[in-house]
Protein backbone atom coordinates (compact mmCIF):
# COMPACT_ATOMS: atom_id res chain seq x y z
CA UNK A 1 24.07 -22.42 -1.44
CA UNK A 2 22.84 -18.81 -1.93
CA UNK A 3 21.51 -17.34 1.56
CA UNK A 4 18.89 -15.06 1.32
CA UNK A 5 17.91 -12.79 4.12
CA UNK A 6 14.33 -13.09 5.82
CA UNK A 7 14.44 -16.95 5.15
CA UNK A 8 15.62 -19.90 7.30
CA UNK A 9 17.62 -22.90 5.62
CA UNK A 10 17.71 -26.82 7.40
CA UNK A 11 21.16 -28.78 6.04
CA UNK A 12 22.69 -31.53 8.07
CA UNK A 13 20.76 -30.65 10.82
CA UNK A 14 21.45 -27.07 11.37
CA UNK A 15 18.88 -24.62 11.70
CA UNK A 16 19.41 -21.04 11.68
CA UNK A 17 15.51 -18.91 11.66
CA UNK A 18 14.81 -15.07 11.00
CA UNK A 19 12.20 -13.44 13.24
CA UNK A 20 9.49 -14.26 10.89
CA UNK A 21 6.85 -16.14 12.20
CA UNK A 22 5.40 -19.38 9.95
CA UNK A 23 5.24 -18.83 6.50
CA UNK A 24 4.22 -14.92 7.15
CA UNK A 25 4.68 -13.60 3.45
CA UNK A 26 2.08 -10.44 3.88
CA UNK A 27 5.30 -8.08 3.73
CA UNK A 28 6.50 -10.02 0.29
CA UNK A 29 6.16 -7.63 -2.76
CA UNK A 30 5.80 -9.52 -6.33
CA UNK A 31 9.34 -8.68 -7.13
CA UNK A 32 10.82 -10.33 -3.93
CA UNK A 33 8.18 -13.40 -4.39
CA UNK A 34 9.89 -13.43 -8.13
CA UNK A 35 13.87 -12.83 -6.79
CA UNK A 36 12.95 -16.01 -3.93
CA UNK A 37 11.44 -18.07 -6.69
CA UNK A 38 14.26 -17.72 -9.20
CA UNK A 39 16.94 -17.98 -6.63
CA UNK A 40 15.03 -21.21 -5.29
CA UNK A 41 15.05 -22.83 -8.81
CA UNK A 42 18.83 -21.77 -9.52
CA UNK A 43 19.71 -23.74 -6.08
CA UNK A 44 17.49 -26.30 -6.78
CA UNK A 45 18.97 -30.27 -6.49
CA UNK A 46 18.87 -31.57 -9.75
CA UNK A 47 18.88 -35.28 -9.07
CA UNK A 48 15.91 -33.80 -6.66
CA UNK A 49 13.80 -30.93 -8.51
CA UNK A 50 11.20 -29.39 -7.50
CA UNK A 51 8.05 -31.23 -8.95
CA UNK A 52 5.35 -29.94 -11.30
CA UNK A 53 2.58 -29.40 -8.57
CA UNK A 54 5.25 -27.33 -6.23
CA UNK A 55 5.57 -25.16 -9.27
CA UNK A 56 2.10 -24.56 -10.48
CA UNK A 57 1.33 -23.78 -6.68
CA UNK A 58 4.41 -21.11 -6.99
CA UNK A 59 3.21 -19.34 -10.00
CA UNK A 60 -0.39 -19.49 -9.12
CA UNK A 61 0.70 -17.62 -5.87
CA UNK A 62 2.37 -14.98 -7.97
CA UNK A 63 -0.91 -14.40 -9.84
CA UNK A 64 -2.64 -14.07 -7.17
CA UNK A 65 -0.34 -11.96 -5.38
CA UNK A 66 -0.21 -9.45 -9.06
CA UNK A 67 -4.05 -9.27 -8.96
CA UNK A 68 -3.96 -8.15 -5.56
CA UNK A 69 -1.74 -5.33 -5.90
CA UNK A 70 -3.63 -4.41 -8.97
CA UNK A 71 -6.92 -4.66 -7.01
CA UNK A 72 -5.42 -2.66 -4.26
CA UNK A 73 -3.90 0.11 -6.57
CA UNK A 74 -7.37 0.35 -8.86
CA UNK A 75 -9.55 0.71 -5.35
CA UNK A 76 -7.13 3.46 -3.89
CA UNK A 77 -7.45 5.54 -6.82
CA UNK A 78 -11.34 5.22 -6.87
CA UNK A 79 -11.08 6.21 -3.24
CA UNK A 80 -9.29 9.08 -3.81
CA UNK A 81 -11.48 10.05 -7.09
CA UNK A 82 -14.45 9.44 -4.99
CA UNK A 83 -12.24 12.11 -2.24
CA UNK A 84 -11.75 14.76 -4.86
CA UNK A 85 -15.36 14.67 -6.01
CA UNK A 86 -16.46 15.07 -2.39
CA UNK A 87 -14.43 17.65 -1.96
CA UNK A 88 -15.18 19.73 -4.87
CA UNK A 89 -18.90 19.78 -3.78
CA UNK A 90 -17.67 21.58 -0.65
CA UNK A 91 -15.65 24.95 -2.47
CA UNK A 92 -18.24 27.79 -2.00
CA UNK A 93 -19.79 25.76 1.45
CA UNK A 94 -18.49 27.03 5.11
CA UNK A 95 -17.02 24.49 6.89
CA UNK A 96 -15.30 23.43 10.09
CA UNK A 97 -12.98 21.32 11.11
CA UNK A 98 -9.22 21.10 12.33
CA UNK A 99 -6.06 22.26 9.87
CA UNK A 100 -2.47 20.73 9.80
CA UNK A 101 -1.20 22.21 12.54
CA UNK A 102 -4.24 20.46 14.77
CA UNK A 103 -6.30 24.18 15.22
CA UNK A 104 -10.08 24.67 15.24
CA UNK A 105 -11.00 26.29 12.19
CA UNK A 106 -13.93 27.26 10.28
CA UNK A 107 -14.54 29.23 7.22
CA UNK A 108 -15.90 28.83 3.52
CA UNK A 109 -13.86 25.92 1.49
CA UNK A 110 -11.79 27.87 -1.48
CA UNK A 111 -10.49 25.55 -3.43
CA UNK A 112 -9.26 21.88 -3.34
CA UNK A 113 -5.56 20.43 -3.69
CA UNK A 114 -4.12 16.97 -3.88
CA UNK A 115 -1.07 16.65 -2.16
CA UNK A 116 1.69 13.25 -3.32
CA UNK A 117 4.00 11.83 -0.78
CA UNK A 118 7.48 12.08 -2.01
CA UNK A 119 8.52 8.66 -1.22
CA UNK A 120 5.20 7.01 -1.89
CA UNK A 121 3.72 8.81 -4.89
CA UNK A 122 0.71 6.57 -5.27
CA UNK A 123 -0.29 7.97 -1.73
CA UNK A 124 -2.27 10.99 -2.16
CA UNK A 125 -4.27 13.20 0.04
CA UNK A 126 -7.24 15.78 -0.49
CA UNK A 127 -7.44 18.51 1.14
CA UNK A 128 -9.54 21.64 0.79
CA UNK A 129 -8.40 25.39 1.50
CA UNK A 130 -10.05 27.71 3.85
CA UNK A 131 -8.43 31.24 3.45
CA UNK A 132 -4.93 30.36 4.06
CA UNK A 133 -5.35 27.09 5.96
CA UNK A 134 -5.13 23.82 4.54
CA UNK A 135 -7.83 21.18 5.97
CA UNK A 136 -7.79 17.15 5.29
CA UNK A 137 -10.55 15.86 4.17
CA UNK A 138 -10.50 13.58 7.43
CA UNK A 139 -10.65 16.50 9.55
CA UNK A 140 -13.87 18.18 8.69
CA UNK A 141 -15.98 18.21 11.40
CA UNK A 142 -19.06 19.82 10.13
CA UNK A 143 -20.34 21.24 6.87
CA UNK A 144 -22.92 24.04 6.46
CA UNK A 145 -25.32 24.87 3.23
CA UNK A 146 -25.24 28.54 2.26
């Protein structure tokens, strides 16, 4: 039988675990739910499948765990929509707060930029410029009117 890594298998007695702890699946993307499922059906005992209910439980749980990740993905753009808008009310306004290198500054917003993580490109950040310093939106610390 196929051994997959992360999971624990019981034949003739034998038990061999992984560190994870009950039936802890919160690190589980769709595609490994899908690659566990398949690979579970392939080395399935056919004199002993696995029974309608078991199934419709499975899939249901794959659902579930799509329309998550499509919840999650839809609210962090709106978050970082609702970021951009914020920020964008603040070029012209004289702000403080601290820049990237962790330094007091304060000065009037120029413009706004949206940085993408390399490895992660649904992970963006907002930022706003002050002269040449860049400022995350997280780190303003006080906004004045003009």
């Amino acid at each position: 039988m196929t051994r997959i890594p992360g999971t624990s298998s019981t034949s003739g007695g034998n038990t061999s675990s992984s560190n994870v702890k009950g039936n802890d699946l919160r690190d589980v993307d769709l595609d490994q739910f899908l690659g566990l499922l398949i690979t579970e059906l392939q080395n399935q005992d056919p004199l002993n499948p696995m029974d309608n209910a078991q199934m419709l439980t499975q899939i249901s749980t794959i659902r579930e765990i799509g329309s998550t990740n499509q919840l999650t993905e839809t609210l962090g753009n709106f978050a970082v929509g609702q970021e951009l808008a914020m920020a964008s009310n603040l070029i012209g306004k004289k702000v403080s707060g601290l820049d990237k290198d962790a330094k007091e500054i304060q000065g009037v917003v120029e413009r706004v930029s949206v940085q993408t993580d390399a490895k992660n490109p649904s992970n963006r950040q907002v930022s706003v410029h002050v002269g040449n310093k860049i400022v995350d939106m997280k780190n303003i610390r006080e906004i004045v009117s003009n």
